[in-house]
N, C-alpha and C. Protein backbone atom coordinates (compact mmCIF):
# COMPACT_ATOMS: atom_id res chain seq x y z
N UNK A 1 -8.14 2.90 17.84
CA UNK A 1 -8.03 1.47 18.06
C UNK A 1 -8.47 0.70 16.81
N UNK A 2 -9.52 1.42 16.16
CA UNK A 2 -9.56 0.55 14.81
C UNK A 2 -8.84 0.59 13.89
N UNK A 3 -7.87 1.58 13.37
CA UNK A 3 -7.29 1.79 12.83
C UNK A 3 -6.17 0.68 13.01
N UNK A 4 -5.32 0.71 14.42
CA UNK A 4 -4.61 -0.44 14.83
C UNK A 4 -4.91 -1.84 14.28
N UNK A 5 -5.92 -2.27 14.68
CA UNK A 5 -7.11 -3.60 13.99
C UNK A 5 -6.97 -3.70 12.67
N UNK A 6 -7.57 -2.84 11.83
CA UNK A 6 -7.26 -2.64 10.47
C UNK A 6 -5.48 -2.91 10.10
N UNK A 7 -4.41 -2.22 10.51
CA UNK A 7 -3.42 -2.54 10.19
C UNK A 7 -2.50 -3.83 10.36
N UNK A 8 -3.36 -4.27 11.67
CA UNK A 8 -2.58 -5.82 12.04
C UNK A 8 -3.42 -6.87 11.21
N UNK A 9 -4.70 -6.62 11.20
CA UNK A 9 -5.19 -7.49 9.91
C UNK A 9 -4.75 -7.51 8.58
N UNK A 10 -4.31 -6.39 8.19
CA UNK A 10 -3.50 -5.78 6.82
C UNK A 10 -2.25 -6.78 7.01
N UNK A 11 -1.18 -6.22 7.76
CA UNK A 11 -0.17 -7.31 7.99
C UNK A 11 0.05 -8.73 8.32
N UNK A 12 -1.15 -9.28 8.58
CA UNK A 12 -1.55 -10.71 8.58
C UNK A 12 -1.88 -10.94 7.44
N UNK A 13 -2.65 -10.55 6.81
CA UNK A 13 -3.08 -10.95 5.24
C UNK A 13 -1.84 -11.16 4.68
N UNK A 14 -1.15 -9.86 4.36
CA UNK A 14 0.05 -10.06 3.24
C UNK A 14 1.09 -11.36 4.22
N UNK A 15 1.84 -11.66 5.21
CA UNK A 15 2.25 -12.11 5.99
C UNK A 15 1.54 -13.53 5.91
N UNK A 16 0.19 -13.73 5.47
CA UNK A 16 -0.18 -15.47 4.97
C UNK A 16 -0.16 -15.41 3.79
N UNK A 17 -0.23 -14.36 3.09
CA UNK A 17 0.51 -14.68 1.43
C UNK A 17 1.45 -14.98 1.38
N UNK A 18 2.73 -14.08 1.84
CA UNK A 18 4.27 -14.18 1.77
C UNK A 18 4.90 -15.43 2.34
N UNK A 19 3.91 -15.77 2.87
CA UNK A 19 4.65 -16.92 3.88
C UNK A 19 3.72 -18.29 3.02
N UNK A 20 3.39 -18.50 1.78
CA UNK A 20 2.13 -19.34 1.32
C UNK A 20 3.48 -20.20 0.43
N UNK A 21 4.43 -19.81 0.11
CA UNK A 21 5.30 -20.46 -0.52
C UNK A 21 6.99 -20.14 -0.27
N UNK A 22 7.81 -20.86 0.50
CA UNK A 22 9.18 -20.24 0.16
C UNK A 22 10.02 -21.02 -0.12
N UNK A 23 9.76 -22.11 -0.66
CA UNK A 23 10.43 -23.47 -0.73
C UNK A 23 10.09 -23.97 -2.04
N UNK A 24 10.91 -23.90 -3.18
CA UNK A 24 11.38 -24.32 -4.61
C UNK A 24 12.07 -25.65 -4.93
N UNK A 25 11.25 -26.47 -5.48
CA UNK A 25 12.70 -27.59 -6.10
C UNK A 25 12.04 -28.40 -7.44
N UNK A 26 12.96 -28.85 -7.97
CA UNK A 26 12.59 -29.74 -8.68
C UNK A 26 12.01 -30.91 -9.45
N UNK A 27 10.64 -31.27 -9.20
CA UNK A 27 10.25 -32.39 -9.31
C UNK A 27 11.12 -33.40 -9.97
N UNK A 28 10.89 -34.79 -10.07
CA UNK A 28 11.86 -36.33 -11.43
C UNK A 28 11.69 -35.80 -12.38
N UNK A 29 10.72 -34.76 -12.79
CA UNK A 29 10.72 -34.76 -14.21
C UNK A 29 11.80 -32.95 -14.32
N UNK A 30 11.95 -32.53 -13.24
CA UNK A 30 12.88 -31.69 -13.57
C UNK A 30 11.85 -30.09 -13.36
N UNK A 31 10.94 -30.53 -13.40
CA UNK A 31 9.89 -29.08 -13.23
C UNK A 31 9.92 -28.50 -11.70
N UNK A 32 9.71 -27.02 -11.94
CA UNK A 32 10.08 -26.10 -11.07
C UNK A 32 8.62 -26.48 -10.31
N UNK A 33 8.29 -26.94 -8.96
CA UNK A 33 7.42 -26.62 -8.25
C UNK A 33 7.69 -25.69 -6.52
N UNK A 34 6.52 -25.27 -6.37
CA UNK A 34 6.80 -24.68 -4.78
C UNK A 34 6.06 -25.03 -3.85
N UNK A 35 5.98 -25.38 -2.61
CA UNK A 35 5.17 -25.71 -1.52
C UNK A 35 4.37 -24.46 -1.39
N UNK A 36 3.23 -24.67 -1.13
CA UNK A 36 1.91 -23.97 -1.04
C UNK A 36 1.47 -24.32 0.77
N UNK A 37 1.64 -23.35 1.92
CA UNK A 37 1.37 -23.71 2.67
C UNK A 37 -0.23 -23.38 2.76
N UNK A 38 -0.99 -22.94 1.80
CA UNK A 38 -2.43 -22.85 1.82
C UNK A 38 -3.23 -24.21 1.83
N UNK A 39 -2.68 -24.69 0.52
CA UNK A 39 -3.07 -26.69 0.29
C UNK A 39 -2.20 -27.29 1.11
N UNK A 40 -0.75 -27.28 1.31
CA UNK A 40 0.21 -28.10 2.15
C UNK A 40 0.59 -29.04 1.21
N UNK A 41 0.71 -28.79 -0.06
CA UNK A 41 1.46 -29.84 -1.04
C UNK A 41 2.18 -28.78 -2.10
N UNK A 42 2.99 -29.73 -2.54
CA UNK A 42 4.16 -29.17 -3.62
C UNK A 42 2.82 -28.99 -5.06
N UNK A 43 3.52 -27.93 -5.39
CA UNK A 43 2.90 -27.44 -6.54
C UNK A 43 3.31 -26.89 -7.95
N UNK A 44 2.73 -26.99 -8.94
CA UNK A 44 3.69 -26.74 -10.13
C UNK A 44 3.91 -24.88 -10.08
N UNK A 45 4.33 -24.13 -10.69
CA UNK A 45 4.46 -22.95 -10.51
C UNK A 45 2.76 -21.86 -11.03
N UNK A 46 2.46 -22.69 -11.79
CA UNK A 46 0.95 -22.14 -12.34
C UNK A 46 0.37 -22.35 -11.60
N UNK A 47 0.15 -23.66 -11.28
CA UNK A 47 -1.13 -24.15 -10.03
C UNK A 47 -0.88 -23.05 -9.01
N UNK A 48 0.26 -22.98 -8.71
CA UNK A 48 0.38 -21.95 -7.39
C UNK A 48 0.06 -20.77 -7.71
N UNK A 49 0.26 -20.26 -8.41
CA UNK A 49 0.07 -19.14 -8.87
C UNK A 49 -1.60 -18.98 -9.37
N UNK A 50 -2.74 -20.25 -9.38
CA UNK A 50 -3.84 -19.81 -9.91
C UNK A 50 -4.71 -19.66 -8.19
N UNK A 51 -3.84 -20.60 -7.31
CA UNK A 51 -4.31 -20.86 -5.67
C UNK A 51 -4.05 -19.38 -5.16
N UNK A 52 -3.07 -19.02 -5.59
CA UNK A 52 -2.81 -17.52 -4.65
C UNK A 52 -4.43 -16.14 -5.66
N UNK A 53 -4.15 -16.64 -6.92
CA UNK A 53 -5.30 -15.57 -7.25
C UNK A 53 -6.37 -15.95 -6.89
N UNK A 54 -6.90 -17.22 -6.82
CA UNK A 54 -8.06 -17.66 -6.51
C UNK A 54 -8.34 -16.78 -4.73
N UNK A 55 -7.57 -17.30 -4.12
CA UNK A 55 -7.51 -16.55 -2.85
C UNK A 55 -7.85 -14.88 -2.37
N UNK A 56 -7.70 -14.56 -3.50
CA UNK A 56 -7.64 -12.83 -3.53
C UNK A 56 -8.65 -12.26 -4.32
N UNK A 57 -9.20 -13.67 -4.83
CA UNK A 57 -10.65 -13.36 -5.51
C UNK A 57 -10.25 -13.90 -6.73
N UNK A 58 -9.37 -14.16 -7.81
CA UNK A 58 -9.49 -14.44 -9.08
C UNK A 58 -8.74 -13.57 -9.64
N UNK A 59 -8.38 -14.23 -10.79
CA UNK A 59 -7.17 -13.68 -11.69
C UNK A 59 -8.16 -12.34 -12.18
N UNK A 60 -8.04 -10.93 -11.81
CA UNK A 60 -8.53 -9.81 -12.16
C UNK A 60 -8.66 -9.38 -13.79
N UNK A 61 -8.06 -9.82 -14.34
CA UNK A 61 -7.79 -9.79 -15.92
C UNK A 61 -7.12 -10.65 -16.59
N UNK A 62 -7.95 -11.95 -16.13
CA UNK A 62 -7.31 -12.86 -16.85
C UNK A 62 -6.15 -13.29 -17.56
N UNK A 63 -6.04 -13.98 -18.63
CA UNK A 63 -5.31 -14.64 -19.09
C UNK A 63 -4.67 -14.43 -20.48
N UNK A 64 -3.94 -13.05 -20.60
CA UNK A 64 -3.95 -12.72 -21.96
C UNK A 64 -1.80 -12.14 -22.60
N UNK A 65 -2.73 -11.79 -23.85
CA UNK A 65 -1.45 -11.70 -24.51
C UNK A 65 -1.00 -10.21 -24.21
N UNK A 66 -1.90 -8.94 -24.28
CA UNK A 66 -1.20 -7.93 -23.55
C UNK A 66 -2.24 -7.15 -22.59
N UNK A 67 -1.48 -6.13 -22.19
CA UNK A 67 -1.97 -5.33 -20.80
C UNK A 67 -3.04 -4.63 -20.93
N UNK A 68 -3.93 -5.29 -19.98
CA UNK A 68 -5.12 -3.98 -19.83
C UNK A 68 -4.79 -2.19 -20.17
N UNK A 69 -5.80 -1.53 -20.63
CA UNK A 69 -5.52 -0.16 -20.85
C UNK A 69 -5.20 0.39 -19.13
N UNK A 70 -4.45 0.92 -18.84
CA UNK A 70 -3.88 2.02 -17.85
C UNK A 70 -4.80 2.27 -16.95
N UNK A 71 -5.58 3.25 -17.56
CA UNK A 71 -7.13 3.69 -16.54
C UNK A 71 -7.96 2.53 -16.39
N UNK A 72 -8.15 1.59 -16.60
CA UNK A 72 -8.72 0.53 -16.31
C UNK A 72 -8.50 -0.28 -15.37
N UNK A 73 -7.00 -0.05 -14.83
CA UNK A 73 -6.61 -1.22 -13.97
C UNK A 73 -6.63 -0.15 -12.02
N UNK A 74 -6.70 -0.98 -11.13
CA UNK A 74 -6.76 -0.57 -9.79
C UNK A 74 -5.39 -1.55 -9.29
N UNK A 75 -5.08 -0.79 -8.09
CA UNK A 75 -4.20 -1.29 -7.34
C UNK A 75 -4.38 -2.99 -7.34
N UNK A 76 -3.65 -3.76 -6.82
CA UNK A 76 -3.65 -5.22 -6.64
C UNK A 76 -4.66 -5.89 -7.82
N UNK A 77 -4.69 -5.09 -9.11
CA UNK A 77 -4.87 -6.18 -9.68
C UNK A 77 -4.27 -7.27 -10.22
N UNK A 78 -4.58 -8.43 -10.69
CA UNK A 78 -3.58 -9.56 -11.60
C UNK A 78 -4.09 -9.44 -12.86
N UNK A 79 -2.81 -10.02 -13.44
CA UNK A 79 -2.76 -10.74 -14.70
C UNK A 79 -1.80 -11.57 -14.76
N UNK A 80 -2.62 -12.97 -15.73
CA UNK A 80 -1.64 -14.19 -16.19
C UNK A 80 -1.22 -13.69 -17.52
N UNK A 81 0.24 -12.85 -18.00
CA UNK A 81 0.53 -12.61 -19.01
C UNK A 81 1.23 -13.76 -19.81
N UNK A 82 0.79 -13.78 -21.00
CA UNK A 82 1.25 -14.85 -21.66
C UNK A 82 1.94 -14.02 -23.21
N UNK A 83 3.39 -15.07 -22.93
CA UNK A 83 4.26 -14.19 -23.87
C UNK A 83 5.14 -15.78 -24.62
N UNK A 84 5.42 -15.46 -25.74
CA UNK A 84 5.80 -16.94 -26.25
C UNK A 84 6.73 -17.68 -25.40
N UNK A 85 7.21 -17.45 -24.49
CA UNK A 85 8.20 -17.86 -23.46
C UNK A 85 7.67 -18.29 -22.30
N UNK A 86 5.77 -18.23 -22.55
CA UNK A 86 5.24 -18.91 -21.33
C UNK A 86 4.73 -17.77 -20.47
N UNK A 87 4.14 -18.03 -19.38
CA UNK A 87 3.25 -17.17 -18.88
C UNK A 87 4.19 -16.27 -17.27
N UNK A 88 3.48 -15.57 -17.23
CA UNK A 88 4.36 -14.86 -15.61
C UNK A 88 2.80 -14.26 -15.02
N UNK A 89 2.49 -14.47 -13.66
CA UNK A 89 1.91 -13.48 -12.63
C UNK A 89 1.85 -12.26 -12.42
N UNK A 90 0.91 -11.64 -12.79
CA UNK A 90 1.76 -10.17 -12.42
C UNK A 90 0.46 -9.41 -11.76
N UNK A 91 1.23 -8.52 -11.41
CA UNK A 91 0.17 -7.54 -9.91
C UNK A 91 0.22 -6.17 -10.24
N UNK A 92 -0.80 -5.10 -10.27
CA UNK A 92 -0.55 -3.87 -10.39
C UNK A 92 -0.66 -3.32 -8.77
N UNK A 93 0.78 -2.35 -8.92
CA UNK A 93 1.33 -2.28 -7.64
C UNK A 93 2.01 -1.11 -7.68
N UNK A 94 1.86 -0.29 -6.59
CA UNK A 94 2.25 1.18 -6.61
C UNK A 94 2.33 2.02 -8.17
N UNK A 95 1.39 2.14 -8.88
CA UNK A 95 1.22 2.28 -10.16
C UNK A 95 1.53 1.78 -11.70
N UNK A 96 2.15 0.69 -11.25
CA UNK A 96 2.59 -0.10 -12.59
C UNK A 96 2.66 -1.32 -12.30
N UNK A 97 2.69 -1.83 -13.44
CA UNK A 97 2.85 -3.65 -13.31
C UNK A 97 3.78 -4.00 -12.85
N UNK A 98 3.85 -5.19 -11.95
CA UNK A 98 4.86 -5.62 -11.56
C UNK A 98 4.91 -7.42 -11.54
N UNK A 99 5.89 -8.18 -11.38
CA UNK A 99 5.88 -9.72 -11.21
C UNK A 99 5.04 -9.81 -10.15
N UNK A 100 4.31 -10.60 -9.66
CA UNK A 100 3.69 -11.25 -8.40
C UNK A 100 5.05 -11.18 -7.62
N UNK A 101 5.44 -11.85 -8.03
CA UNK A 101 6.48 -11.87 -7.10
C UNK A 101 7.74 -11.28 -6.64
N UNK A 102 7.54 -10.53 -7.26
CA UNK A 102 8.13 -9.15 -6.87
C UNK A 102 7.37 -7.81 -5.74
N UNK A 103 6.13 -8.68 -5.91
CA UNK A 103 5.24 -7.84 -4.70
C UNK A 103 5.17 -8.50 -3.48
N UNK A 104 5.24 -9.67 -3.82
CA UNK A 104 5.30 -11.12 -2.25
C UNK A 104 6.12 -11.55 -2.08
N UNK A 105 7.45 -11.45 -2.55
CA UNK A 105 8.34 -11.88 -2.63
C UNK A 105 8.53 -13.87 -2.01
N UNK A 106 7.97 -14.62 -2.56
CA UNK A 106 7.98 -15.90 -2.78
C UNK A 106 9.09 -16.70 -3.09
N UNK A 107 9.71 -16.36 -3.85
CA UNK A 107 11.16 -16.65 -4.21
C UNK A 107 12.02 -16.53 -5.16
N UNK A 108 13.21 -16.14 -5.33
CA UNK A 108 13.74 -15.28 -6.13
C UNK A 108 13.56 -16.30 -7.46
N UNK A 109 13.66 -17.82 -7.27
CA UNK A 109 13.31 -18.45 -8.77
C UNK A 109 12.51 -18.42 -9.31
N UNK A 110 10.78 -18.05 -8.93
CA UNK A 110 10.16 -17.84 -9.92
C UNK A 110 10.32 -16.59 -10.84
N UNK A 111 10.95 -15.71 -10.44
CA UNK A 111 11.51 -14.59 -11.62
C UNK A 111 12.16 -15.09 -12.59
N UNK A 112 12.68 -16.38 -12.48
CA UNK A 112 12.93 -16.86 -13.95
C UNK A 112 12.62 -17.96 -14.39
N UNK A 113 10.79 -18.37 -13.63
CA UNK A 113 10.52 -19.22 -14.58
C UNK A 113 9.51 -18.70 -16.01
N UNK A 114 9.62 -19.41 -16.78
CA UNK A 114 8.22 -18.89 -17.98
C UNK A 114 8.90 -17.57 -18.28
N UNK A 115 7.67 -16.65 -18.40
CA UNK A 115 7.51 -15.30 -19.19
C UNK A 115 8.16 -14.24 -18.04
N UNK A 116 8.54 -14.61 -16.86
CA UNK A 116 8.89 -13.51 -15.72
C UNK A 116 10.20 -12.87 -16.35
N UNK A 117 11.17 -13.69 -16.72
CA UNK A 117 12.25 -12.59 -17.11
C UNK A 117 12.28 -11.81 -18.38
N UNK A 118 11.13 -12.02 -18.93
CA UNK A 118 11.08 -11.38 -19.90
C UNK A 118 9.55 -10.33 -20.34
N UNK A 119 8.84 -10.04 -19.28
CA UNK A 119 7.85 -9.24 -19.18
C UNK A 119 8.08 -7.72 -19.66
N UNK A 120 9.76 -7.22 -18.99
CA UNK A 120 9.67 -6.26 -18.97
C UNK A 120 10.46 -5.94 -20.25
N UNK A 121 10.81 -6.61 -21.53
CA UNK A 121 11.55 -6.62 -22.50
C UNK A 121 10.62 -5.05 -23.82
């Protein structure tokens, strides 16, 4: 029975992540924001992205230009990678890096905002 407990709490967690943003548009000035059902307001794509790490404890390895060493990193960690094309989310996930959002699937446009389409270059 705990085990059960444990897994429906597991699937609630990810299930209020996944469900924390699925709605993309454009602000007047043309910038990509997403609704954040955590705050309940439209958000720029960073802000959202610093609300979801904040949530999970904090950006795990900060804010940098390249990847933590290998043995260093654990499952679900983050990083804000920053690449001259701007920054992307990213999660270590079934053994390698991956987009955030490619693990929560949030919405297929932030894969091409900033540094996301080009992480894996």
């Amino acid at each position: 029975m705990h085990i059960k407990s444990l897994i429906t709490a597991a699937v609630l967690s990810v299930t209020a992540l996944s469900a924390q943003a699925e709605q993309v548009k454009h602000d007047n000035n043309g910038k990509l924001t997403i609704y954040s059902e955590q705050s309940k307001q439209w958000l720029g794509i960073e802000a959202f992205w610093q609300e979801v790490s904040k949530q999970k404890g904090g950006l795990t390895w900060g804010k940098s230009t390249t990847y933590p060493e290998y043995d260093k990193v654990k499952e679900h960690d983050t990083l804000l990678i920053e690449l001259p094309q701007g920054v992307c989310l990213m999660e270590f996930y079934h053994e390698r890096w991956r987009r955030a959002n490619d693990v929560w699937r949030w919405n297929d446009e932030l894969n091409n905002y900033g540094a996301c389409p080009y992480v894996f270059d």
